[in-house]
PDB file of N, CA and C in Angstrom:
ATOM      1  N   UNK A   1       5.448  26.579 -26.074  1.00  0.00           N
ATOM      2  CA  UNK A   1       4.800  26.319 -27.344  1.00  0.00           C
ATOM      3  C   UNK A   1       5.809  26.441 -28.486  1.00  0.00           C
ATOM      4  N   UNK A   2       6.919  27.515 -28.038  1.00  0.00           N
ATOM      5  CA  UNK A   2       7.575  27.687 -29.480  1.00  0.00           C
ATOM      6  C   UNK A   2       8.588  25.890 -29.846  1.00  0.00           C
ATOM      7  N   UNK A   3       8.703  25.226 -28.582  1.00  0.00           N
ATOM      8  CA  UNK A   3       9.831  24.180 -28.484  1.00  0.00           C
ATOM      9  C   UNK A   3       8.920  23.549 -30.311  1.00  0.00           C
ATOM     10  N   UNK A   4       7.794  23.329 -29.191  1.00  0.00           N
ATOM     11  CA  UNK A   4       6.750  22.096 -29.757  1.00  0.00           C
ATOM     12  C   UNK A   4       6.383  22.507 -31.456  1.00  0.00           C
ATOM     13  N   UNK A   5       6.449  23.648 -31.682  1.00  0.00           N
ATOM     14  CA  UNK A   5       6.121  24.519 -32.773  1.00  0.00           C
ATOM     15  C   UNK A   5       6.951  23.874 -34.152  1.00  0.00           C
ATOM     16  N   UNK A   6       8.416  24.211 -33.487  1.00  0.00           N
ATOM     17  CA  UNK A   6      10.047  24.121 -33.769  1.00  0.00           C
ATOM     18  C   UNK A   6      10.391  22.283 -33.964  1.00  0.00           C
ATOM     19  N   UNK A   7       9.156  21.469 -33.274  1.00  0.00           N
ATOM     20  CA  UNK A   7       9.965  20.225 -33.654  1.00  0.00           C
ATOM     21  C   UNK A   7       8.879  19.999 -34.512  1.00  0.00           C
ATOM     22  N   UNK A   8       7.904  20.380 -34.199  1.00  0.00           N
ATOM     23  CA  UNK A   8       6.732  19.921 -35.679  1.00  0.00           C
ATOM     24  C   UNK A   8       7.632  20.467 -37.185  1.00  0.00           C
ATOM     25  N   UNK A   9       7.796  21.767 -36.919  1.00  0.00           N
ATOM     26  CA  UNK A   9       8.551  22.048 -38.040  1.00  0.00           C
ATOM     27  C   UNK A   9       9.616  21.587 -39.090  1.00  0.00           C
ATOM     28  N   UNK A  10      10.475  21.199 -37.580  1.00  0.00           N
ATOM     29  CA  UNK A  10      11.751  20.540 -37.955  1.00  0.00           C
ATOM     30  C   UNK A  10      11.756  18.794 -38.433  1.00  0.00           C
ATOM     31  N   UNK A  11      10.441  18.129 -38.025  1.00  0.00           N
ATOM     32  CA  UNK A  11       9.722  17.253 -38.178  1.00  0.00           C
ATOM     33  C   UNK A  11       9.418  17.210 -39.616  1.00  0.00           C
ATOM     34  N   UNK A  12       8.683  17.928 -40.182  1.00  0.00           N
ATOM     35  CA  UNK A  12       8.104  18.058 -41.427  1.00  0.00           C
ATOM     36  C   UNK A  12       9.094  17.939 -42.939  1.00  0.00           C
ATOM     37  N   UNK A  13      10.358  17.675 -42.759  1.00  0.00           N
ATOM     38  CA  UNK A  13      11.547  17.821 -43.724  1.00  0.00           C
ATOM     39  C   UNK A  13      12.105  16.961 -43.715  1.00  0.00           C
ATOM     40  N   UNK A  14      11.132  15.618 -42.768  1.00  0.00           N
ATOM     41  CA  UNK A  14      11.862  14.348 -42.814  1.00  0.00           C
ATOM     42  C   UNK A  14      11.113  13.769 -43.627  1.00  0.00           C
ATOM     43  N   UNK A  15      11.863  12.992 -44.796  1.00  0.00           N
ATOM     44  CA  UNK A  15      11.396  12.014 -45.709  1.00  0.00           C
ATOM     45  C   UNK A  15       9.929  10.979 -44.530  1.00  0.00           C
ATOM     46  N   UNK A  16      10.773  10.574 -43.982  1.00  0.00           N
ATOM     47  CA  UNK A  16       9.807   9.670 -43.319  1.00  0.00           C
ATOM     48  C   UNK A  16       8.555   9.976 -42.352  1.00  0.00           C
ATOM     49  N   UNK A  17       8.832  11.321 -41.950  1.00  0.00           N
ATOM     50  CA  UNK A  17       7.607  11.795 -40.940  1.00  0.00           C
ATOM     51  C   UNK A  17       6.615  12.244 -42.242  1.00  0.00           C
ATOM     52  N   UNK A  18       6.776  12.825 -43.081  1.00  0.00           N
ATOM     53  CA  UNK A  18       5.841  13.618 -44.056  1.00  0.00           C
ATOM     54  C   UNK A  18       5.404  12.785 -45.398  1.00  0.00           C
ATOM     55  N   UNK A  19       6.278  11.357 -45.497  1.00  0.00           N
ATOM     56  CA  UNK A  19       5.854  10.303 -46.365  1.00  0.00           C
ATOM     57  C   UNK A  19       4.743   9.483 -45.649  1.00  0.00           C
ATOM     58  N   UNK A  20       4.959   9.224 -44.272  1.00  0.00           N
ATOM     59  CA  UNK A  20       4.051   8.310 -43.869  1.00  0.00           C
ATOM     60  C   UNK A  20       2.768   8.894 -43.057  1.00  0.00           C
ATOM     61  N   UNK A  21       2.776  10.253 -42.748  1.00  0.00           N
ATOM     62  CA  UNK A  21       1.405  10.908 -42.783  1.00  0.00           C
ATOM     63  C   UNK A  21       0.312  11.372 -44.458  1.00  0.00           C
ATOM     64  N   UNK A  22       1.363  11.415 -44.954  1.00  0.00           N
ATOM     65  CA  UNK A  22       0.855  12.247 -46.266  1.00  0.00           C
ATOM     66  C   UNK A  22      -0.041  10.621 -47.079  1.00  0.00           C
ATOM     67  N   UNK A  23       0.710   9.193 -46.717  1.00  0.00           N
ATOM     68  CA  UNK A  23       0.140   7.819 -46.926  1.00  0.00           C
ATOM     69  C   UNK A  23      -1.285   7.575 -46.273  1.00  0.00           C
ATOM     70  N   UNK A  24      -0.673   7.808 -44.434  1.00  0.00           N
ATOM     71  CA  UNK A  24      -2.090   7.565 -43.808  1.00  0.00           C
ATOM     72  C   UNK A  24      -3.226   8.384 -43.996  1.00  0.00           C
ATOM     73  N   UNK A  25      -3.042   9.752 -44.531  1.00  0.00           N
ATOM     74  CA  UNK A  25      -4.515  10.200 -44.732  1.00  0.00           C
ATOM     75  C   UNK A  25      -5.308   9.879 -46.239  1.00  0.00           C
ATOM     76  N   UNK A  26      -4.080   9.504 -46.701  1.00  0.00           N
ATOM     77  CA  UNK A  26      -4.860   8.940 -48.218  1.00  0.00           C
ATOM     78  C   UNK A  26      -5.135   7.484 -48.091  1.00  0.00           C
ATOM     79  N   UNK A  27      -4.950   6.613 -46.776  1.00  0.00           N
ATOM     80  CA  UNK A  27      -5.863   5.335 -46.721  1.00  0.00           C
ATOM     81  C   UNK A  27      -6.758   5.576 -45.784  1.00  0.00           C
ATOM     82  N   UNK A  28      -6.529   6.540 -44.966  1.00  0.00           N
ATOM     83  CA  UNK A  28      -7.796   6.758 -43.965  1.00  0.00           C
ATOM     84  C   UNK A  28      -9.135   7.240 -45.014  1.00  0.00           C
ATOM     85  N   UNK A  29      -9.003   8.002 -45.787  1.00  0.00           N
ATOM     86  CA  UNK A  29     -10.035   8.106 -46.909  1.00  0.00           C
ATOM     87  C   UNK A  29     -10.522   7.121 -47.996  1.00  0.00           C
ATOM     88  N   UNK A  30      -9.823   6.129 -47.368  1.00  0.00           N
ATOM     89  CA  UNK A  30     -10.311   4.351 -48.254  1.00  0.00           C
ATOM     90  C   UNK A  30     -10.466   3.704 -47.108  1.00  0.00           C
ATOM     91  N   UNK A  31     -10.365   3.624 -45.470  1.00  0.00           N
ATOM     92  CA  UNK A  31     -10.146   2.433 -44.784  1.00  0.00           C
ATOM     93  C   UNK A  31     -10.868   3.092 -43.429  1.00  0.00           C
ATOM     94  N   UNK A  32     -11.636   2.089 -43.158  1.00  0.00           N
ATOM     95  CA  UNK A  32     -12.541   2.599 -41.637  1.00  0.00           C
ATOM     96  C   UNK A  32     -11.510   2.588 -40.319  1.00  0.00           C
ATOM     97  N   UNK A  33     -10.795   1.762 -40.474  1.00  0.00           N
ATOM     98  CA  UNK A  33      -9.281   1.196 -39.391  1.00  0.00           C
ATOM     99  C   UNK A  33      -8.521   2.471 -39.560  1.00  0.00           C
ATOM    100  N   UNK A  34      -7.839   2.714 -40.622  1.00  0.00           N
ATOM    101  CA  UNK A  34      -7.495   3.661 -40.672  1.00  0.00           C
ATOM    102  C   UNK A  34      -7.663   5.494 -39.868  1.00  0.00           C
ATOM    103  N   UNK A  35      -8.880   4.727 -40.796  1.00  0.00           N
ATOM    104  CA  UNK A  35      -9.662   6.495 -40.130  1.00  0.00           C
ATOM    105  C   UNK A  35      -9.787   6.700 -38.633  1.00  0.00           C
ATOM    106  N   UNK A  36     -10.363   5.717 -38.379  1.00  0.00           N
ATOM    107  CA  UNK A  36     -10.083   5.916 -36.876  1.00  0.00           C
ATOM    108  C   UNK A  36      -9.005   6.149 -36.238  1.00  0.00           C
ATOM    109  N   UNK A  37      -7.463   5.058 -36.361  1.00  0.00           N
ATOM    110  CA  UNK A  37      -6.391   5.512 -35.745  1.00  0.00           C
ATOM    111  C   UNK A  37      -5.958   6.797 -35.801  1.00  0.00           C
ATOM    112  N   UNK A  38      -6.360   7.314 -37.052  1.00  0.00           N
ATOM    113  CA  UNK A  38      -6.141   8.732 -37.571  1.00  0.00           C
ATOM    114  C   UNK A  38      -7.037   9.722 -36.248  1.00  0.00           C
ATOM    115  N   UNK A  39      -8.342   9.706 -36.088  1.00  0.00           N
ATOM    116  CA  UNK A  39      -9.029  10.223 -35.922  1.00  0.00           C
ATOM    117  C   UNK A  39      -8.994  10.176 -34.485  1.00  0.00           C
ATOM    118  N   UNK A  40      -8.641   8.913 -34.036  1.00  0.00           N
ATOM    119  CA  UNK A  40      -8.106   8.922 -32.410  1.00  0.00           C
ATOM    120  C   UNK A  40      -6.585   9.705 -32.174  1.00  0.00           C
ATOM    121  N   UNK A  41      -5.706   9.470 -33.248  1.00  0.00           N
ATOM    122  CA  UNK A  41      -4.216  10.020 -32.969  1.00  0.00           C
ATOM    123  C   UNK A  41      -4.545  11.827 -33.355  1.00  0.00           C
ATOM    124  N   UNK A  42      -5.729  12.487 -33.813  1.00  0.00           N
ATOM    125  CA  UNK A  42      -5.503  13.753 -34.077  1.00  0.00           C
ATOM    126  C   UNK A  42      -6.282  14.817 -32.942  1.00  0.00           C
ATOM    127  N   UNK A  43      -7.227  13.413 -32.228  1.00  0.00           N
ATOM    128  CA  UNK A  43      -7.906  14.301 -30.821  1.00  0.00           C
ATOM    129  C   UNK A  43      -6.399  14.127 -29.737  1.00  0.00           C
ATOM    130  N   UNK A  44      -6.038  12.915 -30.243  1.00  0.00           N
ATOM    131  CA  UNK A  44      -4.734  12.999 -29.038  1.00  0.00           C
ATOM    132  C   UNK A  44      -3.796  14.516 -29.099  1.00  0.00           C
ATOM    133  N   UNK A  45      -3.630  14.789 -30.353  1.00  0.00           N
ATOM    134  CA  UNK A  45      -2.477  15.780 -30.510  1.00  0.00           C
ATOM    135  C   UNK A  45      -3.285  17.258 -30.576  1.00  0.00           C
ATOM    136  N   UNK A  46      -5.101  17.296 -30.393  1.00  0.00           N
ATOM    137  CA  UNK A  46      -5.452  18.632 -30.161  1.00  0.00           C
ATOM    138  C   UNK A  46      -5.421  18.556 -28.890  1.00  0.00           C
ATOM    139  N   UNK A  47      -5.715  17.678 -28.142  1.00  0.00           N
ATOM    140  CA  UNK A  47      -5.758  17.458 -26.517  1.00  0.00           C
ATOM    141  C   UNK A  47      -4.185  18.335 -26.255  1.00  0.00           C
ATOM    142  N   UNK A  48      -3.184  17.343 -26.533  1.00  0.00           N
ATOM    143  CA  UNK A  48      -1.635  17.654 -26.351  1.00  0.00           C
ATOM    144  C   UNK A  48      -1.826  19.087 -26.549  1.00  0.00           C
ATOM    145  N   UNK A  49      -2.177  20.031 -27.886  1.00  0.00           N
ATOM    146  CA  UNK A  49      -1.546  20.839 -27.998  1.00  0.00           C
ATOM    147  C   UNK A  49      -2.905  21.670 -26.842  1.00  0.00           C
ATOM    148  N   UNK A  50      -4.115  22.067 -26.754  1.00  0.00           N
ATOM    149  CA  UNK A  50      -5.099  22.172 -25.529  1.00  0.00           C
ATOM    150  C   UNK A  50      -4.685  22.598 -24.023  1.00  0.00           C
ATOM    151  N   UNK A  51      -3.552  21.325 -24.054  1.00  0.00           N
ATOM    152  CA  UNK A  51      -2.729  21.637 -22.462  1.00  0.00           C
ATOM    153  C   UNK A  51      -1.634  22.509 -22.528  1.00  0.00           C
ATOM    154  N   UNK A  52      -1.011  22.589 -23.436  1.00  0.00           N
ATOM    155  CA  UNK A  52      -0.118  23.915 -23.423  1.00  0.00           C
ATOM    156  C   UNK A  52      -0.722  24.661 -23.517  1.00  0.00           C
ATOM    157  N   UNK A  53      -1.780  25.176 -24.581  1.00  0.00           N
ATOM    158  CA  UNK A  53      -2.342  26.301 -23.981  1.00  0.00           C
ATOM    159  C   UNK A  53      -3.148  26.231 -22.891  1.00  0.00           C
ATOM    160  N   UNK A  54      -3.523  25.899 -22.199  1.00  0.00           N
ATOM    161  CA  UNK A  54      -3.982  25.635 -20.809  1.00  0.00           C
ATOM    162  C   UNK A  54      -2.641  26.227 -19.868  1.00  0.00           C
ATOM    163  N   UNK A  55      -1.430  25.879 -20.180  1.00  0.00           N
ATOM    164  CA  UNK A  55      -0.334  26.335 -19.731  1.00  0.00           C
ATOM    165  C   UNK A  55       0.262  27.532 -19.508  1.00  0.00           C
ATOM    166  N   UNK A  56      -0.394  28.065 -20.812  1.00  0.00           N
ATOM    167  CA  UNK A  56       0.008  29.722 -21.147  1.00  0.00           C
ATOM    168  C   UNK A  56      -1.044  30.222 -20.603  1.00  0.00           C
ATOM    169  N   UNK A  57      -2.109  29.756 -20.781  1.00  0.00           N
ATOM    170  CA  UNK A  57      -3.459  30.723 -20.303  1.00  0.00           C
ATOM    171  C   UNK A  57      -4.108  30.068 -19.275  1.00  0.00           C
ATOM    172  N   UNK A  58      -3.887  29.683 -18.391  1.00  0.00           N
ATOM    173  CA  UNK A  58      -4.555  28.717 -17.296  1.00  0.00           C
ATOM    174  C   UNK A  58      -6.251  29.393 -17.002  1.00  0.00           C
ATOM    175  N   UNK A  59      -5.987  30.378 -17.421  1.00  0.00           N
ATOM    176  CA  UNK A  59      -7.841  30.454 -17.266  1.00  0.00           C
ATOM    177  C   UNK A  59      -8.695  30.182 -18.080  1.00  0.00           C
ATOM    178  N   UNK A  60      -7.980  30.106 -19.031  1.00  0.00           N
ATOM    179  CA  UNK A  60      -8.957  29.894 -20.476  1.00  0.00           C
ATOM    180  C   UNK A  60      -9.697  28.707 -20.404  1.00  0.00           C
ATOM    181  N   UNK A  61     -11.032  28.419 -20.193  1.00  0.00           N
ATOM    182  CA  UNK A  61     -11.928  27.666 -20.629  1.00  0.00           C
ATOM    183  C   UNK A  61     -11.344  26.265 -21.432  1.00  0.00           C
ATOM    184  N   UNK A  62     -11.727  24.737 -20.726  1.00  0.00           N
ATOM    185  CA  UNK A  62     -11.323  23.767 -21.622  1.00  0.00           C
ATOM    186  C   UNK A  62     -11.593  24.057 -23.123  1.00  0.00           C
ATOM    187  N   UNK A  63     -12.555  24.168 -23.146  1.00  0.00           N
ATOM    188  CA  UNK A  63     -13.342  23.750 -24.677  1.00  0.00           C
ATOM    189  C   UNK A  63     -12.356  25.120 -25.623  1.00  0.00           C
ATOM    190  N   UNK A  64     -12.444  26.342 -24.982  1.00  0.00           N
ATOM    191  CA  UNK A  64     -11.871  27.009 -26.095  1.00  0.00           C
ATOM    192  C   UNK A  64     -10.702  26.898 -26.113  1.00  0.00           C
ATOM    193  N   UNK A  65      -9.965  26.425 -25.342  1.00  0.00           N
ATOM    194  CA  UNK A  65      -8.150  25.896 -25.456  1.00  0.00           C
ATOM    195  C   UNK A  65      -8.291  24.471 -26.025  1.00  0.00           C
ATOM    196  N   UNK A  66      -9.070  23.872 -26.456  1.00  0.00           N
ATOM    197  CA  UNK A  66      -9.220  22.572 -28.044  1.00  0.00           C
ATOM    198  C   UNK A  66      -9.778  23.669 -28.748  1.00  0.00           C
ATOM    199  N   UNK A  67     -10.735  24.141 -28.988  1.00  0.00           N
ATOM    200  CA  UNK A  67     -10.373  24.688 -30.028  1.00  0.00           C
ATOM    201  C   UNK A  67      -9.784  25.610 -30.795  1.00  0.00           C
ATOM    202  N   UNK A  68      -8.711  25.992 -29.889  1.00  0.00           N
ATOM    203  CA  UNK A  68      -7.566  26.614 -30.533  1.00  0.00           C
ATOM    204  C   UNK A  68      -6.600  25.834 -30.899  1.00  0.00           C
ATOM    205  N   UNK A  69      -6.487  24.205 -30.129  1.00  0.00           N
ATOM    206  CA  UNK A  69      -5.474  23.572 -30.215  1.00  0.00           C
ATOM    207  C   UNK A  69      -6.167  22.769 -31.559  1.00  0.00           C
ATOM    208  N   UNK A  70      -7.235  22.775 -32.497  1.00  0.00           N
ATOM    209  CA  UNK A  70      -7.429  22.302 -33.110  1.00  0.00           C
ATOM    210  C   UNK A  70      -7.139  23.144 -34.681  1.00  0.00           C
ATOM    211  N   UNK A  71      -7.156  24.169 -33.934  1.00  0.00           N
ATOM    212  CA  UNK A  71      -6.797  25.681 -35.202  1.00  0.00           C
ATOM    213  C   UNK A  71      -5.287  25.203 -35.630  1.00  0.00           C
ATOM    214  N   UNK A  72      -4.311  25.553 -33.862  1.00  0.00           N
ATOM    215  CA  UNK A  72      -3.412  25.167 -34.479  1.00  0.00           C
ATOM    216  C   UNK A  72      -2.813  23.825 -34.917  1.00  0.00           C
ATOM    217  N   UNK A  73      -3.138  22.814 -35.133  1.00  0.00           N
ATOM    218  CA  UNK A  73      -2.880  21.787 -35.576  1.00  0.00           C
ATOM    219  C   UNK A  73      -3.062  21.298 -36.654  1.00  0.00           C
ATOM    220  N   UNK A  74      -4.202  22.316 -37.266  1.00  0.00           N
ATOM    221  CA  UNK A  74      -4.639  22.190 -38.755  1.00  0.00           C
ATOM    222  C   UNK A  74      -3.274  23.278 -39.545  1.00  0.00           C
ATOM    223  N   UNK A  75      -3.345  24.203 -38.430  1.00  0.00           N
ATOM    224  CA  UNK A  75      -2.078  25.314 -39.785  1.00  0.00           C
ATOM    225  C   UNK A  75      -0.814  24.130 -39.479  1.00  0.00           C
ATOM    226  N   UNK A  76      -0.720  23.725 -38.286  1.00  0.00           N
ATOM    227  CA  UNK A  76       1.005  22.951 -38.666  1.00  0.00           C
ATOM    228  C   UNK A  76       0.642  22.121 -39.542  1.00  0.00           C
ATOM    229  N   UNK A  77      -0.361  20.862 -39.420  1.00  0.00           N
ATOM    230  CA  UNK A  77      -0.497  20.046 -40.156  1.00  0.00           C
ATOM    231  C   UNK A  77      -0.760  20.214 -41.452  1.00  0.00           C
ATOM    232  N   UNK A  78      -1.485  21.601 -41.716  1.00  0.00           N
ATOM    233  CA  UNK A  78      -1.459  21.957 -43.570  1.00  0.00           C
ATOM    234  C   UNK A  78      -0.399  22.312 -44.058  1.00  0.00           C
ATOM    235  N   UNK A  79       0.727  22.783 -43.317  1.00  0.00           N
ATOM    236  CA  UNK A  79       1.577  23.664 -43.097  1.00  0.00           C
ATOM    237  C   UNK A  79       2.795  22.546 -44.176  1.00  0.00           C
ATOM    238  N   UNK A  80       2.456  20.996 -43.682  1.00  0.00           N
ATOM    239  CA  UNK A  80       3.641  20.033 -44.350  1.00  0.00           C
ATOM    240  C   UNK A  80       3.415  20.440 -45.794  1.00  0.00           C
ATOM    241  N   UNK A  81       1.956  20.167 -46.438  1.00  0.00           N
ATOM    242  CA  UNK A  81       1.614  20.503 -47.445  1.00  0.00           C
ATOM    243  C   UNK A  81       2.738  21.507 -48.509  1.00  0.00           C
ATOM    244  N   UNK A  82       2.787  22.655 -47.922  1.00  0.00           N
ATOM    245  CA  UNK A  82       3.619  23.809 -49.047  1.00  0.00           C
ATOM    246  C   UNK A  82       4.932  23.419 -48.603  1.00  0.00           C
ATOM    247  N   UNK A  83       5.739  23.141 -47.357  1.00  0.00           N
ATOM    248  CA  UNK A  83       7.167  23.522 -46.884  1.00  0.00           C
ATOM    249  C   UNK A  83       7.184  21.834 -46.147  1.00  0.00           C
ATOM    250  N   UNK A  84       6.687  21.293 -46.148  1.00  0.00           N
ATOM    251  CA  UNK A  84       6.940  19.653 -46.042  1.00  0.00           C
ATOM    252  C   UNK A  84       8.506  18.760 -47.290  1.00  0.00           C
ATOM    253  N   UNK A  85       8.517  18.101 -46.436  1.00  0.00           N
ATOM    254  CA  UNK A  85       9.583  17.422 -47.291  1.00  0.00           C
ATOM    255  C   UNK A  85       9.653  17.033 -48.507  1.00  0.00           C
ATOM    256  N   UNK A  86      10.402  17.503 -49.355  1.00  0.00           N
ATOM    257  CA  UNK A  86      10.316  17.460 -50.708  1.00  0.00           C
ATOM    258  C   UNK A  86       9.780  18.319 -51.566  1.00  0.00           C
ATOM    259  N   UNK A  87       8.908  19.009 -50.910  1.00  0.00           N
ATOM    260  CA  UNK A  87       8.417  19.967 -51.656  1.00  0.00           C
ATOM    261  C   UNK A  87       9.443  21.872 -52.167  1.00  0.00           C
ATOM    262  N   UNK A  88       9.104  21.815 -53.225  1.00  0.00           N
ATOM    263  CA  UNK A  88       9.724  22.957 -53.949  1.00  0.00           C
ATOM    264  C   UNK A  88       9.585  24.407 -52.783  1.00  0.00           C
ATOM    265  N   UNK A  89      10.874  24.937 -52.845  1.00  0.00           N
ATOM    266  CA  UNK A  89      10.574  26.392 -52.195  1.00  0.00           C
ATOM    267  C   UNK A  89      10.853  27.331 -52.658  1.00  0.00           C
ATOM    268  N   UNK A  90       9.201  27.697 -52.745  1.00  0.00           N
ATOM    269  CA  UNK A  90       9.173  28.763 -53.429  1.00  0.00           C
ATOM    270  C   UNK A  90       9.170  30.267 -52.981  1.00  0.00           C
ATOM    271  N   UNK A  91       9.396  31.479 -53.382  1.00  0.00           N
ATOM    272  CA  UNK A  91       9.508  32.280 -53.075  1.00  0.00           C
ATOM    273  C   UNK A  91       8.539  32.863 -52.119  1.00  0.00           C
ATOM    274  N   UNK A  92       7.053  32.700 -52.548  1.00  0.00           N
ATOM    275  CA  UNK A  92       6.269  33.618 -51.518  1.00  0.00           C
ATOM    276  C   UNK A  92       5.918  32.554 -50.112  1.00  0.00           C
ATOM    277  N   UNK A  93       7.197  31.506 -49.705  1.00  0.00           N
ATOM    278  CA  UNK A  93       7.382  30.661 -48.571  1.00  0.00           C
ATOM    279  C   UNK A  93       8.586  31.638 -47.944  1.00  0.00           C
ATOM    280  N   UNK A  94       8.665  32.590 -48.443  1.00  0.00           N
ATOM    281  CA  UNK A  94      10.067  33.350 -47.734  1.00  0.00           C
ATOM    282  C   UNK A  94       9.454  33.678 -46.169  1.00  0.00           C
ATOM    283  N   UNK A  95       9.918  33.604 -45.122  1.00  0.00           N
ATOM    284  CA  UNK A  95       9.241  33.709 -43.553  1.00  0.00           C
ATOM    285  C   UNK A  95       8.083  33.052 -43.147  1.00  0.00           C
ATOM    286  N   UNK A  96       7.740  32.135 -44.061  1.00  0.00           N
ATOM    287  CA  UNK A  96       6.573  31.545 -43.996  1.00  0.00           C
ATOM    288  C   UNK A  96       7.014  30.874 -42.278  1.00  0.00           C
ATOM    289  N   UNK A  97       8.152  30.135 -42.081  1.00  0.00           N
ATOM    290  CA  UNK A  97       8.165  29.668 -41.014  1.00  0.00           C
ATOM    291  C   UNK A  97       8.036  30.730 -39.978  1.00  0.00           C
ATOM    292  N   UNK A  98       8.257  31.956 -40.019  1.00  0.00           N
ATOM    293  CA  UNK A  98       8.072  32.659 -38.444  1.00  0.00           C
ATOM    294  C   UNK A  98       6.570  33.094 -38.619  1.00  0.00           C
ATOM    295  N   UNK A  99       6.153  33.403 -39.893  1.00  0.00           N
ATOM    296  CA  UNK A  99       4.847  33.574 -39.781  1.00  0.00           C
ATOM    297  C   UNK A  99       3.995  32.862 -39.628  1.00  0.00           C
ATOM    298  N   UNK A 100       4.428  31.214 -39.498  1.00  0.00           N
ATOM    299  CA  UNK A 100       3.667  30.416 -39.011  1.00  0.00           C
ATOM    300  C   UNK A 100       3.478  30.441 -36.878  1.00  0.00           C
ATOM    301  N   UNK A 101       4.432  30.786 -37.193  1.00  0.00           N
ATOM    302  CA  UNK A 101       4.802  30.877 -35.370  1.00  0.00           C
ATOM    303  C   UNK A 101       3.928  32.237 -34.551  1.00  0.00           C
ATOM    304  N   UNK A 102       3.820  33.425 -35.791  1.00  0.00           N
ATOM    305  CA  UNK A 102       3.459  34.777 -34.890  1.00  0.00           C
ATOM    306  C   UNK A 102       1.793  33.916 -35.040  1.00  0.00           C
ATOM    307  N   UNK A 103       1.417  33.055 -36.320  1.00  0.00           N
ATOM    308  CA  UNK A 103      -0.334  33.236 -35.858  1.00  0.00           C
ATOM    309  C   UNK A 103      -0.700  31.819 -34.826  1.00  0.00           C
ATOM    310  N   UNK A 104      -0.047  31.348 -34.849  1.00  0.00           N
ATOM    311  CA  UNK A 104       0.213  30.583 -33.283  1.00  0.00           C
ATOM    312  C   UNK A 104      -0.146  31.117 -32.321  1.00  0.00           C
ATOM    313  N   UNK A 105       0.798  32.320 -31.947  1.00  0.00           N
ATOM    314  CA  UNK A 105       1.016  33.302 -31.028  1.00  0.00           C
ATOM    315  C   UNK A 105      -0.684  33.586 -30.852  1.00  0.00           C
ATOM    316  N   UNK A 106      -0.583  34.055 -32.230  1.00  0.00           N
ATOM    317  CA  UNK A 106      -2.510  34.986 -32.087  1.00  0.00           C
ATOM    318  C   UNK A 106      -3.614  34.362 -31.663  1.00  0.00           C
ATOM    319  N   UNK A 107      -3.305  33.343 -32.298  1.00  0.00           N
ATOM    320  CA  UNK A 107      -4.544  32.432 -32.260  1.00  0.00           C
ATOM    321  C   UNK A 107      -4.653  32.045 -30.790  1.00  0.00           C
ATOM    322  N   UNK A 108      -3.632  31.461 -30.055  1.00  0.00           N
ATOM    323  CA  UNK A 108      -3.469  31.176 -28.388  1.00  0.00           C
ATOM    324  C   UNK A 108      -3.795  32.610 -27.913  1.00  0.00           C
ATOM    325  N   UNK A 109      -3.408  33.650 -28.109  1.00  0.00           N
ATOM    326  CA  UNK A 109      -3.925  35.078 -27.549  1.00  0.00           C
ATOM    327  C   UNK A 109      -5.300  35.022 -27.548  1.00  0.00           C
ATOM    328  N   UNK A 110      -5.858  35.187 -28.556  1.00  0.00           N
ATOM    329  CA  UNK A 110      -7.221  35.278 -28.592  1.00  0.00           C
ATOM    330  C   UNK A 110      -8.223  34.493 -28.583  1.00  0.00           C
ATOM    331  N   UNK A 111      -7.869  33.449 -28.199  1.00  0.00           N
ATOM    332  CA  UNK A 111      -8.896  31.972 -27.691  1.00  0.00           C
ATOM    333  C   UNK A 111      -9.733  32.443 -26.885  1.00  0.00           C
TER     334      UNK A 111
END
């Protein structure tokens, strides 16, 4: 989980990964086409993230390993928001990146 964690992260500081998501959700909120690709590409990536934890916790219940993989996909994905590309860094972002990683950790713990 930490690889996958680490390239979302490292992902998020690219002009082009965080310009052209930060586009598609502001036409998916004007466009039915849209919304859907959106809405099909974000069960794909709770599924994706679902099976790793399935990986770490092989007993854990489908349904509650999505919805942890849906927890965490909302903190990475809000996550571009403050520490995304281009954006100002500000001070109370100091460890924000490992503290994004320990409630990862938690959240997969306690599913």
């Amino acid at each position: 989980m930490a690889t996958a964690i680490d390239y979302v992260l490292a992902d998020q500081k690219r002009a082009d990964s965080c310009l052209l998501f930060w586009e598609l959700w502001a036409l998916a909120a004007h466009d039915e086409q849209a919304a859907a690709v959106m809405t099909d590409f974000y069960a794909t990536y709770v599924n994706t993230v679902a099976d790793i934890i399935c990986e770490i916790r092989p007993r854990l219940p489908r349904l509650r390993a999505q919805k942890a993989g849906a927890l965490v996909a909302s903190l990475l994905e809000g996550a571009s928001l403050f520490r995304g590309f281009g954006k100002a860094r500000r001070g109370y972002l100091s460890g924000f990146d490992q503290n994004l990683r320990d409630l990862v950790r938690t959240i997969i713990e306690q599913a």
